[in-house]
Protein backbone atom coordinates (compact mmCIF):
# COMPACT_ATOMS: atom_id res chain seq x y z
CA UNK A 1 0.00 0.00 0.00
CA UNK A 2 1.28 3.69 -1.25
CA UNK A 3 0.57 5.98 1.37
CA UNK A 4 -0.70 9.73 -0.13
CA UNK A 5 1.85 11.82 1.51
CA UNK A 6 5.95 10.76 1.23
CA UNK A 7 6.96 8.88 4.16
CA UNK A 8 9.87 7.26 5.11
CA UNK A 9 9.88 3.52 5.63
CA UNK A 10 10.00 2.14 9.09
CA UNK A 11 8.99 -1.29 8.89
CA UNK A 12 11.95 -3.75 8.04
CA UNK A 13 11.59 -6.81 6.15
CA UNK A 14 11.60 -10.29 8.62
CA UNK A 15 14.51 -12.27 7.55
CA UNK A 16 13.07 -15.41 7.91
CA UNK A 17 9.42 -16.25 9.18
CA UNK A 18 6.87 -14.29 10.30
CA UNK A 19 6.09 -13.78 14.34
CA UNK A 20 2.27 -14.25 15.94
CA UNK A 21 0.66 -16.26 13.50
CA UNK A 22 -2.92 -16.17 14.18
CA UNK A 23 -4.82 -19.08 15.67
CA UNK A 24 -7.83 -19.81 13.65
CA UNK A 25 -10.69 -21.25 15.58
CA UNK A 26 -10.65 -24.64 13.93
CA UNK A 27 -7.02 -24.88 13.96
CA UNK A 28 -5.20 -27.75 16.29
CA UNK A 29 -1.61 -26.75 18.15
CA UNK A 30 1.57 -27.36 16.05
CA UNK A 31 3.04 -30.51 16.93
CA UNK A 32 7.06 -30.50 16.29
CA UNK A 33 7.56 -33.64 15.42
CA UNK A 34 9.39 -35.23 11.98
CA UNK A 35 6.67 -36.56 9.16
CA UNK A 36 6.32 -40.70 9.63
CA UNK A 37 7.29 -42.80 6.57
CA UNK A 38 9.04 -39.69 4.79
CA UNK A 39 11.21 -36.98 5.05
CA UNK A 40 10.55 -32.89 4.32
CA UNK A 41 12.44 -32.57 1.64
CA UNK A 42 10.47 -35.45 0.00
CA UNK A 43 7.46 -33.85 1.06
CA UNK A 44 8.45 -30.50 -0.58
CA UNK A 45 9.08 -32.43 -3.88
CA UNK A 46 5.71 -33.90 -4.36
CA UNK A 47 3.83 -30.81 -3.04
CA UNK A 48 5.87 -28.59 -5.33
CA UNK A 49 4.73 -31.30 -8.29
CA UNK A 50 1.36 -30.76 -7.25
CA UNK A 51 1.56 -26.88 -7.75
CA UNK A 52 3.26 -27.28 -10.70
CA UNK A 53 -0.22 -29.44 -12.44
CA UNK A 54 -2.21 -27.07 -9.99
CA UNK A 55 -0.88 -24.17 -11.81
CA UNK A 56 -1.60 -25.35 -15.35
CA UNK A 57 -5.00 -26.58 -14.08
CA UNK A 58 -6.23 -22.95 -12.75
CA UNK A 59 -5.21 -21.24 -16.20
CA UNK A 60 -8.09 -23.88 -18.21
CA UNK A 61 -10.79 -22.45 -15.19
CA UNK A 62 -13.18 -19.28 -15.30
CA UNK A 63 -13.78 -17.51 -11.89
CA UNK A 64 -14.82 -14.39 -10.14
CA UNK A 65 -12.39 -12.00 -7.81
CA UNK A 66 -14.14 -9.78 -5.57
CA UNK A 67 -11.36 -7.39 -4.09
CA UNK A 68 -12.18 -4.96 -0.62
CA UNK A 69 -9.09 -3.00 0.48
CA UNK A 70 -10.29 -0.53 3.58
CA UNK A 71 -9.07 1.42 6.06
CA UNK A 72 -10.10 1.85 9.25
CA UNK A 73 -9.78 4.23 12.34
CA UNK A 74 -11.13 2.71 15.30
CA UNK A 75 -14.11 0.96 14.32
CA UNK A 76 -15.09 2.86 11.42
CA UNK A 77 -14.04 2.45 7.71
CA UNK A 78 -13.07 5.65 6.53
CA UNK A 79 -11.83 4.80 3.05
CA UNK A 80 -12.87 1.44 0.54
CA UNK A 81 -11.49 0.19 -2.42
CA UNK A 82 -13.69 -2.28 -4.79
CA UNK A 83 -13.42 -3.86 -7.38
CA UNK A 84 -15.23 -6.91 -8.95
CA UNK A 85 -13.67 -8.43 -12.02
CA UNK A 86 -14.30 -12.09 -13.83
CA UNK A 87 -11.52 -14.17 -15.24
CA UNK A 88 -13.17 -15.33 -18.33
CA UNK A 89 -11.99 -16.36 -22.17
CA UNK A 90 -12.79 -14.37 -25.08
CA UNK A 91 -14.16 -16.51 -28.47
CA UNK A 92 -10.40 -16.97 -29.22
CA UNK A 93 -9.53 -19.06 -26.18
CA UNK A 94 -7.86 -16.19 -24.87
CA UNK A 95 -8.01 -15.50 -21.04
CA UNK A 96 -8.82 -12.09 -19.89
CA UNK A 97 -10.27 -10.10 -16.99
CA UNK A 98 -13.70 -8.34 -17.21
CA UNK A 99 -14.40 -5.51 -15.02
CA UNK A 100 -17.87 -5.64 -13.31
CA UNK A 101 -18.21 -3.77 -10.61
CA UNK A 102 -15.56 -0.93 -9.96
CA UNK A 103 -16.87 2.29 -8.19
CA UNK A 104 -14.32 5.41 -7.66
CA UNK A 105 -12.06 4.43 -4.38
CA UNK A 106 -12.55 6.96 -1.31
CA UNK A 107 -9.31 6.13 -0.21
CA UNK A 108 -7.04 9.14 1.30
CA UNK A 109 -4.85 7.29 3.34
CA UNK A 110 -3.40 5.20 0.93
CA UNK A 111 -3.49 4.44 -2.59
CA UNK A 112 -3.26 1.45 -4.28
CA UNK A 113 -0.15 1.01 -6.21
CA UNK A 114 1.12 -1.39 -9.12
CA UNK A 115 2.72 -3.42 -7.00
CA UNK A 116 -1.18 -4.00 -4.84
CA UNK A 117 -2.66 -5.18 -8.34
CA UNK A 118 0.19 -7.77 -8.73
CA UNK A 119 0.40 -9.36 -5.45
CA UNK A 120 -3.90 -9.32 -5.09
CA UNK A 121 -3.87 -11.47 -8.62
CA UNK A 122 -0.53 -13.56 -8.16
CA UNK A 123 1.10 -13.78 -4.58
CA UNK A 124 -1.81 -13.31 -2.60
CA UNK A 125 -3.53 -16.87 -4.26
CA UNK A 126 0.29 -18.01 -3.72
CA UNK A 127 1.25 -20.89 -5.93
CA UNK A 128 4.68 -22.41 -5.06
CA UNK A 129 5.81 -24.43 -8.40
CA UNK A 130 8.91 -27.13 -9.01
CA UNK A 131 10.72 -23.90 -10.36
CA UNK A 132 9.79 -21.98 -7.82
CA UNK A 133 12.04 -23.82 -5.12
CA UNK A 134 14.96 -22.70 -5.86
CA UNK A 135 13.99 -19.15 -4.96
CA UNK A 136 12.83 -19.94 -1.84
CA UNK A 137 14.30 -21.24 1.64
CA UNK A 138 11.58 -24.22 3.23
CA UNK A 139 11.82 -25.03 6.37
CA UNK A 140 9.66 -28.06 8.20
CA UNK A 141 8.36 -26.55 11.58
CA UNK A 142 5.73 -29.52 12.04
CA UNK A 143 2.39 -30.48 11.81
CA UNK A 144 -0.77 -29.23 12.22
CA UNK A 145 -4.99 -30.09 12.13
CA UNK A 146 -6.78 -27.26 9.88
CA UNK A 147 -10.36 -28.31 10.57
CA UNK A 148 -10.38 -31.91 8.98
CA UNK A 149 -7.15 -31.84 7.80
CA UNK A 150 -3.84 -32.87 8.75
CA UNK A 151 -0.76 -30.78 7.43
CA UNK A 152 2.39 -30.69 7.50
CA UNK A 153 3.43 -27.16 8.08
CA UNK A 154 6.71 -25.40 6.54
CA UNK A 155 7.91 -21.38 6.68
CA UNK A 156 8.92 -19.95 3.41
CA UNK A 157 11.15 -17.11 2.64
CA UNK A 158 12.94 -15.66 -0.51
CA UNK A 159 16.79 -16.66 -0.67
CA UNK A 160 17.08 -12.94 -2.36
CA UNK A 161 15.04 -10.52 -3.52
CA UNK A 162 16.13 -10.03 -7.51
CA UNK A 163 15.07 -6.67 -9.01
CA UNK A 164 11.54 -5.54 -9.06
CA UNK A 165 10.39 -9.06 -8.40
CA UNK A 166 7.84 -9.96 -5.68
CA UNK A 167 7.61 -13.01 -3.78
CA UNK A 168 5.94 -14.45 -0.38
CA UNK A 169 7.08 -14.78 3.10
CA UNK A 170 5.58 -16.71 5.54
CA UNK A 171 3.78 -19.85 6.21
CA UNK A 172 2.65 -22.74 4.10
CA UNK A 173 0.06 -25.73 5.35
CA UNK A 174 0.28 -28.58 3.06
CA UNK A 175 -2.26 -31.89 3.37
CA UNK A 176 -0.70 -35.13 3.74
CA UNK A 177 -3.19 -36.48 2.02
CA UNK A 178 -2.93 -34.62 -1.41
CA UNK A 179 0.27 -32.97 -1.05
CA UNK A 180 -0.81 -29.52 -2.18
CA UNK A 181 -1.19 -26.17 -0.25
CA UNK A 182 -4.40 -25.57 1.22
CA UNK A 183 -3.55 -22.47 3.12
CA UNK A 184 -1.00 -19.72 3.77
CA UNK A 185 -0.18 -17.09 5.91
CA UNK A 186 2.65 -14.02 5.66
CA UNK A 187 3.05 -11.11 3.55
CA UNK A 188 4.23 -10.07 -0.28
CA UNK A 189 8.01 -8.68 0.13
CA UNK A 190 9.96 -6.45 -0.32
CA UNK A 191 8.40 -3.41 1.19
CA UNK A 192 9.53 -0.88 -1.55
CA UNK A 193 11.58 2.41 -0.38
CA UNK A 194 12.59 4.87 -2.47
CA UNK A 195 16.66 5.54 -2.76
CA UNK A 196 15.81 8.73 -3.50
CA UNK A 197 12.22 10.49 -1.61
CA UNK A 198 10.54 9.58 1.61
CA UNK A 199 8.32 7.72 -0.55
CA UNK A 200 7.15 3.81 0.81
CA UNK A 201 5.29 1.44 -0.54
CA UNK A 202 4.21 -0.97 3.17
CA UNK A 203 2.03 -4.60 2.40
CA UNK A 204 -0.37 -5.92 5.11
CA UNK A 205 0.03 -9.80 6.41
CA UNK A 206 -2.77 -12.04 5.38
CA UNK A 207 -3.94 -15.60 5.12
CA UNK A 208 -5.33 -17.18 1.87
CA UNK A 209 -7.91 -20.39 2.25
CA UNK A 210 -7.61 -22.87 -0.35
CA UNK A 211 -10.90 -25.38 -1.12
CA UNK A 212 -11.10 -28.59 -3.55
CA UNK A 213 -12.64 -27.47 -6.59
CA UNK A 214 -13.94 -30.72 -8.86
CA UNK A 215 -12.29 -33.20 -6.77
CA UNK A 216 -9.16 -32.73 -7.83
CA UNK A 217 -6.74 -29.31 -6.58
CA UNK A 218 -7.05 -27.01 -4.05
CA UNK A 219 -7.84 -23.69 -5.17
CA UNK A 220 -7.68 -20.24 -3.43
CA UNK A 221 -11.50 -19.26 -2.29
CA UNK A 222 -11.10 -16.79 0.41
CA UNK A 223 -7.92 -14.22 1.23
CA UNK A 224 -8.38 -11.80 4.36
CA UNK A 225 -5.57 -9.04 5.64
CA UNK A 226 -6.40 -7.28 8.60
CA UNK A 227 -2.94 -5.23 9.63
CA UNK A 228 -1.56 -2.45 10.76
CA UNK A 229 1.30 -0.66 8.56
CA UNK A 230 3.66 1.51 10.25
CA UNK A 231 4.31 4.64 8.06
CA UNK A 232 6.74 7.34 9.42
CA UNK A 233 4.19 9.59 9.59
CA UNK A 234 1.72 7.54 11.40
CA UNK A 235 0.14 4.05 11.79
CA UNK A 236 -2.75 2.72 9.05
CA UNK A 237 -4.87 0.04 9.85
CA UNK A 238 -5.67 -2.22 6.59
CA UNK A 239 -8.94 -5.11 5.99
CA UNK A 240 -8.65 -6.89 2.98
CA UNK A 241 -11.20 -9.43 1.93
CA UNK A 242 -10.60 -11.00 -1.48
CA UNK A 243 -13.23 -13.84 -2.51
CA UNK A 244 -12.33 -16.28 -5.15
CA UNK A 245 -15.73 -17.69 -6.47
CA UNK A 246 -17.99 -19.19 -9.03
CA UNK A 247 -14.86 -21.66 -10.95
CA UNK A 248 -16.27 -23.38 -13.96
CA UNK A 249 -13.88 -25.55 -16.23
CA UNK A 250 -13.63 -23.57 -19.54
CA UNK A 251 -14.50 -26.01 -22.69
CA UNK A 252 -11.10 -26.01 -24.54
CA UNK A 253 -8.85 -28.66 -26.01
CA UNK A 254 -6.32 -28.13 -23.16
CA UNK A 255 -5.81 -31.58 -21.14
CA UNK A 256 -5.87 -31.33 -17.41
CA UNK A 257 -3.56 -33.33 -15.55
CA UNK A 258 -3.62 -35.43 -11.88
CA UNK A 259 -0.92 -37.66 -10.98
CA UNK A 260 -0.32 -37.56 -14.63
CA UNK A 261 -3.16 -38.94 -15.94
CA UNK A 262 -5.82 -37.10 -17.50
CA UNK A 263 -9.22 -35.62 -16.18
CA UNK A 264 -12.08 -35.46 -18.42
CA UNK A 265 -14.30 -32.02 -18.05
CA UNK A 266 -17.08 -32.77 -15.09
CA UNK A 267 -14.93 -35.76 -13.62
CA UNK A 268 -13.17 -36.34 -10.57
CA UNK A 269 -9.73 -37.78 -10.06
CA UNK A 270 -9.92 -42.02 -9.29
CA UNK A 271 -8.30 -41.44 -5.65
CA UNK A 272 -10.73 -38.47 -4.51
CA UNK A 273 -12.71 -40.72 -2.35
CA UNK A 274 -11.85 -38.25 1.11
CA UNK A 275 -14.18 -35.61 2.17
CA UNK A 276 -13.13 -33.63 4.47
CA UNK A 277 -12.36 -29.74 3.88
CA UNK A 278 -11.72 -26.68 5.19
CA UNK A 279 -13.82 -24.00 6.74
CA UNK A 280 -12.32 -20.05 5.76
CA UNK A 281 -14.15 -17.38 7.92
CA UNK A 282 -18.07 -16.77 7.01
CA UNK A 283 -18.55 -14.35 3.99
């Protein structure tokens, strides 16, 4: 988030991790203890497979983002950004966003920059790919219980940041039952300064809910930020609801892919016999 006047920034980047991760209500304690039958690094293999087909699999699916960015002093919102846009194909197969709801933002605080519109379509629904890893520094803290889930839980933080390239810090939960994320928690880094200018650029912490969409991968449904960002010039407090909805399969020629083998439109993986999911925060 850009904040209106120049500031300086004051908030430094976490080297590794994030500190007071939030306790959900349905989430168990984190259990330090080593994965049974495997190690992490074999863990971080397959899950980073998973992503990989995940990632191809989300391009071949329509949806609908509904983005909320206010901010708030006390208990009042005194400034809302909104913007409602669907993810659709045009009659060429090509995918493209469509703008349907978008009134003018009564934000004075803050504005949102370049750098907001990235992260709120690509790190906030964080994917973390086979080329991803070596980026990134993964570190197995445990495991966890995320409603009816169990996870195995890992921190994740850039090796370097390269240029004007964004990445995510933070926290990963992956089911040891698929392999594949279904949630995250940390921030988008850097937070941009200016070498020249008292201008700052500050991103909030947030937590992304991932749900099985047609038996098969785990996609992002429900992203909230609630934060406080620490200008020089004084402290903003930031909500940030983003709500993934409505995925439909588009009808192209493009083969999807589970455990390499392929999934016809409207059917379900042969191993997606296990129902249990998680719960993100009512709408």
């Amino acid at each position: 988030m850009n904040l209106q006047l120049c500031r300086c920034l004051c908030l430094a980047l976490l080297a590794c991790g994030l500190a007071a991760l939030p306790l959900a209500a349905q989430e168990g304690p984190l259990q330090n203890t080593p994965p049974e039958g495997t190690t992490p690094e074999e863990i971080i293999k397959r899950f980073a497979a998973k992503e990989t087909d995940f990632a191809k699999a989300r391009e071949q699916y329509t949806y609908r983002q509904d983005v909320k960015v206010q901010t708030v002093d006390g208990d009042t919102v005194d400034g809302e950004y909104h913007e409602v846009f669907d993810v659709i194909f045009n009659d060429r197969g090509k995918r493209m966003e469509n703008v349907v709801f978008a009134p003018s933002s009564s934000l004075t605080k803050i504005y949102m920059s370049q750098e907001d519109m990235e992260d709120i379509r690509h790190k906030l629904p964080f994917v973390l790919t086979t080329e991803d890893l070596p980026e990134y520094n993964i570190l197995y803290v445990g495991q966890q219980q995320e409603d009816e889930l169990h996870c195995y839980v890992f921190d994740v933080a850039p090796k370097e940041i390269v240029g004007k390239k964004r990445y995510f810090q933070g926290r990963v939960w992956v089911d040891s039952h698929d392999f594949q994320i279904v949630k995250t928690y940390g921030k988008t880094v850097p937070d941009i300064r200016k070498k020249h200018g008292d201008e700052e650029n500050l991103f909030p912490k947030f937590t992304t809910w991932r749900q099985q969409i047609d038996g098969a991968y785990w996609f992002p449904v429900y992203t909230k930020a609630d934060d406080e960002l620490h200008f020089k010039m004084g402290d903003v407090r930031i909500r940030e609801i983003v709500k993934y909805e409505d995925y439909k399969r588009f009808g192209t020629n493009v083969k999807i892919l589970y455990e390499g083998k392929e999934i016809p439109k409207g059917a379900k993986p042969p191993d997606a016999t296990k129902p249990p999911e998680q719960n993100p925060p009512q709408k």
